[in-house]
Protein backbone atom coordinates (compact mmCIF):
# COMPACT_ATOMS: atom_id res chain seq x y z
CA UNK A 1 -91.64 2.86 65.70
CA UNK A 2 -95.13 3.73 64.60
CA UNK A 3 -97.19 0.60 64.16
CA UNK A 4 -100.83 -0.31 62.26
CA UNK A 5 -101.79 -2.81 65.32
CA UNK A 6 -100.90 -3.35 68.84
CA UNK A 7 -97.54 -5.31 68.92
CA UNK A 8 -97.66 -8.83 69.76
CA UNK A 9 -95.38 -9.66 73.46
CA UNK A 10 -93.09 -11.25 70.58
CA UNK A 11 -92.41 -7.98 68.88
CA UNK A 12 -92.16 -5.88 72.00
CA UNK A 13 -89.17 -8.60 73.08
CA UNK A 14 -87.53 -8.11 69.77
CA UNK A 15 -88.02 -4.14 70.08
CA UNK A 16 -85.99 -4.52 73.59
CA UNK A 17 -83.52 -6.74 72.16
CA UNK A 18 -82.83 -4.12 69.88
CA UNK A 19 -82.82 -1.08 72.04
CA UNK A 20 -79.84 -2.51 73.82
CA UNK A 21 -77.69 -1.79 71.01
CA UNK A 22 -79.27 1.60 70.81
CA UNK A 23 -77.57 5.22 71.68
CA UNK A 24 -79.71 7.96 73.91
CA UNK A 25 -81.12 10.11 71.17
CA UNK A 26 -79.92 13.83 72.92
CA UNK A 27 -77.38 14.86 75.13
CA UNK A 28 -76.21 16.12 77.54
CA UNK A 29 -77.49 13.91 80.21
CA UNK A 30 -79.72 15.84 82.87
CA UNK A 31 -81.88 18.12 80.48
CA UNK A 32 -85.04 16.92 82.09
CA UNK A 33 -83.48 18.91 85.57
CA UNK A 34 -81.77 21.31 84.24
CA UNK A 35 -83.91 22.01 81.55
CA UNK A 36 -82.66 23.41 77.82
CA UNK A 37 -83.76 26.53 75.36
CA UNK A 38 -83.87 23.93 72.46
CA UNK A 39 -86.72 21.49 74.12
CA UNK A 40 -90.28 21.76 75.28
CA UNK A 41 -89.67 21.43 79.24
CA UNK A 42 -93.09 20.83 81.08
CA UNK A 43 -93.56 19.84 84.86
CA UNK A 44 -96.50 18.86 86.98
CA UNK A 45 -96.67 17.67 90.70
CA UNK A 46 -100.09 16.39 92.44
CA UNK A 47 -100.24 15.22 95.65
CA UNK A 48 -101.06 11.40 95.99
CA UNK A 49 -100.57 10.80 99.68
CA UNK A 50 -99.68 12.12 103.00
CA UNK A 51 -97.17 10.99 105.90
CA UNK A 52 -94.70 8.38 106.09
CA UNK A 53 -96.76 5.74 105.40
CA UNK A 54 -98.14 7.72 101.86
CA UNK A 55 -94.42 8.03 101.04
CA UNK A 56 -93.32 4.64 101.62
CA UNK A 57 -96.54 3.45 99.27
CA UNK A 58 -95.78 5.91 97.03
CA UNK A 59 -92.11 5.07 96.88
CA UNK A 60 -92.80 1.34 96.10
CA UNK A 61 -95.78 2.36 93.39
CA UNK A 62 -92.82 4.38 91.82
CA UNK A 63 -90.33 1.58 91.62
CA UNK A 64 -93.00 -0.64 90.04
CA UNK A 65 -94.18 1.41 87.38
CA UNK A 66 -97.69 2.22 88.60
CA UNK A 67 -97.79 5.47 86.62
CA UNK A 68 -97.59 3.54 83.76
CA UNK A 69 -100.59 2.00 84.58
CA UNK A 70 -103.03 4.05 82.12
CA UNK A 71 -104.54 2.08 79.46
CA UNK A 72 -103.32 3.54 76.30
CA UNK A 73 -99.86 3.99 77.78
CA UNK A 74 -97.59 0.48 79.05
CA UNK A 75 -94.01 0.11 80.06
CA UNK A 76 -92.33 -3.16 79.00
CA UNK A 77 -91.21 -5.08 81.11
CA UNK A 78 -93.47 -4.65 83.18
CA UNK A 79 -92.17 -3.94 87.28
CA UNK A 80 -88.34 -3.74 85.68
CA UNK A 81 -85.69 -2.28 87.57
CA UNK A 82 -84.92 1.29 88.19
CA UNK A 83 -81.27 0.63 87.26
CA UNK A 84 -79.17 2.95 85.69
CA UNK A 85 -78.81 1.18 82.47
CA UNK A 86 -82.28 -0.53 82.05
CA UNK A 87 -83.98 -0.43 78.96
CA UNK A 88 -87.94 -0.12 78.46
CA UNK A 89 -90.22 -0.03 75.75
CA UNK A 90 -92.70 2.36 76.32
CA UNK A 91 -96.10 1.74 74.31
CA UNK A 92 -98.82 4.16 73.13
CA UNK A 93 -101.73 4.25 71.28
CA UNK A 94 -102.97 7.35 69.90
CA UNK A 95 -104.77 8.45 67.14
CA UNK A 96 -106.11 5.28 65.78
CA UNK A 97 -102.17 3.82 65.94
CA UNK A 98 -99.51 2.42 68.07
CA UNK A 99 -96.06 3.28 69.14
CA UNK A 100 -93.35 1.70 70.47
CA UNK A 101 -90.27 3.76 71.68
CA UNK A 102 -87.31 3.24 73.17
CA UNK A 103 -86.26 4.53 76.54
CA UNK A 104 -83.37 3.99 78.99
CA UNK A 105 -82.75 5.02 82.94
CA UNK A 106 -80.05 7.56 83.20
CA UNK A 107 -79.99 8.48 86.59
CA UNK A 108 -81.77 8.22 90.16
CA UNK A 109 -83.28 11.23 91.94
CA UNK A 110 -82.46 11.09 96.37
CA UNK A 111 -82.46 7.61 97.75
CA UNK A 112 -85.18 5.30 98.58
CA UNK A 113 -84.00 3.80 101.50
CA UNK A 114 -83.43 7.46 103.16
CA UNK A 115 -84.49 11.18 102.69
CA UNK A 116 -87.27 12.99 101.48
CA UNK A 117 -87.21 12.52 97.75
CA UNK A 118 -87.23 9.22 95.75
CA UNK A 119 -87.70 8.73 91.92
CA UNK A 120 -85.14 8.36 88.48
CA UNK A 121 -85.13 9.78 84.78
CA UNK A 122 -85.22 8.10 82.12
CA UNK A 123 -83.76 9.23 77.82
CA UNK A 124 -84.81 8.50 74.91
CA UNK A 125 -83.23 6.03 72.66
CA UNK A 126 -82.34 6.64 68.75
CA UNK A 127 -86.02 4.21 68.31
CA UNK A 128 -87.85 7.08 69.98
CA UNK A 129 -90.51 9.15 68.21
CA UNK A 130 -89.26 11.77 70.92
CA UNK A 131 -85.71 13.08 72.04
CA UNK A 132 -85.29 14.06 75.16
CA UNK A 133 -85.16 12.99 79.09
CA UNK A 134 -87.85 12.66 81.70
CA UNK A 135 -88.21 12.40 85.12
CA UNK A 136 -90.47 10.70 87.78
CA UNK A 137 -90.08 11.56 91.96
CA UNK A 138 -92.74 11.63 94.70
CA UNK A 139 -91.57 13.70 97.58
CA UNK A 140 -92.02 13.75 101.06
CA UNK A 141 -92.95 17.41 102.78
CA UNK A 142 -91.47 16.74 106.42
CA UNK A 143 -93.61 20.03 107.72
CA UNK A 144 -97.24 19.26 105.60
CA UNK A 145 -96.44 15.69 105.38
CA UNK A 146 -97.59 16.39 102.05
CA UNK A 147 -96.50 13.30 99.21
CA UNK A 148 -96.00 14.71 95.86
CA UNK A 149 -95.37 12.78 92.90
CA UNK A 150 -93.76 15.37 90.41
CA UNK A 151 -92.91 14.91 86.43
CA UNK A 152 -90.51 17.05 84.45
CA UNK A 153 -89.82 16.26 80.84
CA UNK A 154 -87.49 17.74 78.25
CA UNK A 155 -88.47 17.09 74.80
CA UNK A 156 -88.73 17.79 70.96
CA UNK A 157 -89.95 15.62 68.42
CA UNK A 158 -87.21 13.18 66.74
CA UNK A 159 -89.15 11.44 64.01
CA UNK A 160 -90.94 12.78 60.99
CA UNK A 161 -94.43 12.07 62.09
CA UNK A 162 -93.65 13.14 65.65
CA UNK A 163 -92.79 16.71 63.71
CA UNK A 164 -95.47 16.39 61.63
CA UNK A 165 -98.23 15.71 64.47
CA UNK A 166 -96.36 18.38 67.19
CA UNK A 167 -100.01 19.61 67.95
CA UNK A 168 -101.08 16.03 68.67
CA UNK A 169 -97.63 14.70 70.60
CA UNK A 170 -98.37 18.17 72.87
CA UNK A 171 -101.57 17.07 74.10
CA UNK A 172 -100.55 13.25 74.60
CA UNK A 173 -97.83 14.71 76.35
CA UNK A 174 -99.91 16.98 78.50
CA UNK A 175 -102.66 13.88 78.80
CA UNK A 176 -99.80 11.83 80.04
CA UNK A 177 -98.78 13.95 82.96
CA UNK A 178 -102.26 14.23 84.29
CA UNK A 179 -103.10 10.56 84.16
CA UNK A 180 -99.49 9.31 85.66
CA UNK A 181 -100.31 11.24 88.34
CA UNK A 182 -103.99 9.67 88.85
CA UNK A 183 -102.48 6.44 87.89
CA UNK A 184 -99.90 6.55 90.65
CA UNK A 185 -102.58 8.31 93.44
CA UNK A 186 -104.48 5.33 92.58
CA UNK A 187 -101.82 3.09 93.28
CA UNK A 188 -100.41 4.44 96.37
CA UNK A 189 -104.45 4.21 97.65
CA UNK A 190 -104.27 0.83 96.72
CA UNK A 191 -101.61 -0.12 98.78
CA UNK A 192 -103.20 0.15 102.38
């Protein structure tokens, strides 16, 4: 949903009252990992911590949405579950615009409570200007004790100006992977 002004909290509401009732927007589930010929799959890691104490941070950064925490990028609700099942509203502005589109968590990555690798994935919805899946883990390197927070995304463009702008979605795309992973570095820094 491409929009002229930022959406009020009233129309971001009605936007996730509506995504509820909406289908993922690709399939199969799990593209983002196991990647696809038919979709633009791009991944970036960057360390944003080190030890156990680095991993817990970044583990609860993760789980409340901190790389979302960017400015021209927001994820409605904000701190929402990681839930298979939940339903966000991610909001962008680009290009003199806004967007709101539709997203939903379709599976977790390792286990927070245990192991070495923590995160989820989330798909588009059918009120995404994208289709596709994408994922969100930090990781803990038991032998560098080296955190890395790591994005993989599966995508193509879904609506007309999404195919029209490809150029411009690329490098929001590309802009969004490098400042998640400042966004959560900041975060787990934060959270001495």
């Amino acid at each position: 949903m491409f929009l002229a002004r930022r959406p009020t909290p009233t129309d971001i509401e009605r936007f996730l009252d509506a995504s509820r009732l909406k289908s993922l927007s690709y399939a199969p589930i799990g593209i983002a990992s196991a990647g696809s010929p038919s979709y633009d799959v791009d991944e970036s890691a960057v360390v944003v911590g080190s030890g156990t104490a680095g991993f817990e941070r970044a583990k609860t950064a993760l789980a409340a949405w901190k790389h979302f925490d960017l400015g021209w990028v927001e994820v409605y609700p904000r701190g929402v579950s990681l839930d298979i099942g939940t339903n966000v509203a991610v909001l962008v502005r680009h290009a003199g615009c806004w967007s709101l589109n539709g997203c939903r968590v379709v599976y977790a990555l390792g286990d927070r409570a245990h192991g070495p690798r923590f995160g989820f994935a989330y798909g588009t919805l059918a009120n995404h200007a994208e289709r596709g899946e994408e994922l969100f883990e930090v990781s803990l390197d038991r032998a560098s004790q080296t955190v890395t927070y790591r994005i993989r995304a599966a995508s193509r463009p879904r609506a007309a100006l999404a195919r029209l702008g490809y150029p411009l979605a690329r490098m929001l795309q590309a802009r969004f992977r490098r400042d998640s992973g400042e966004a959560l570095r900041r975060a787990v820094s934060r959270l001495r």
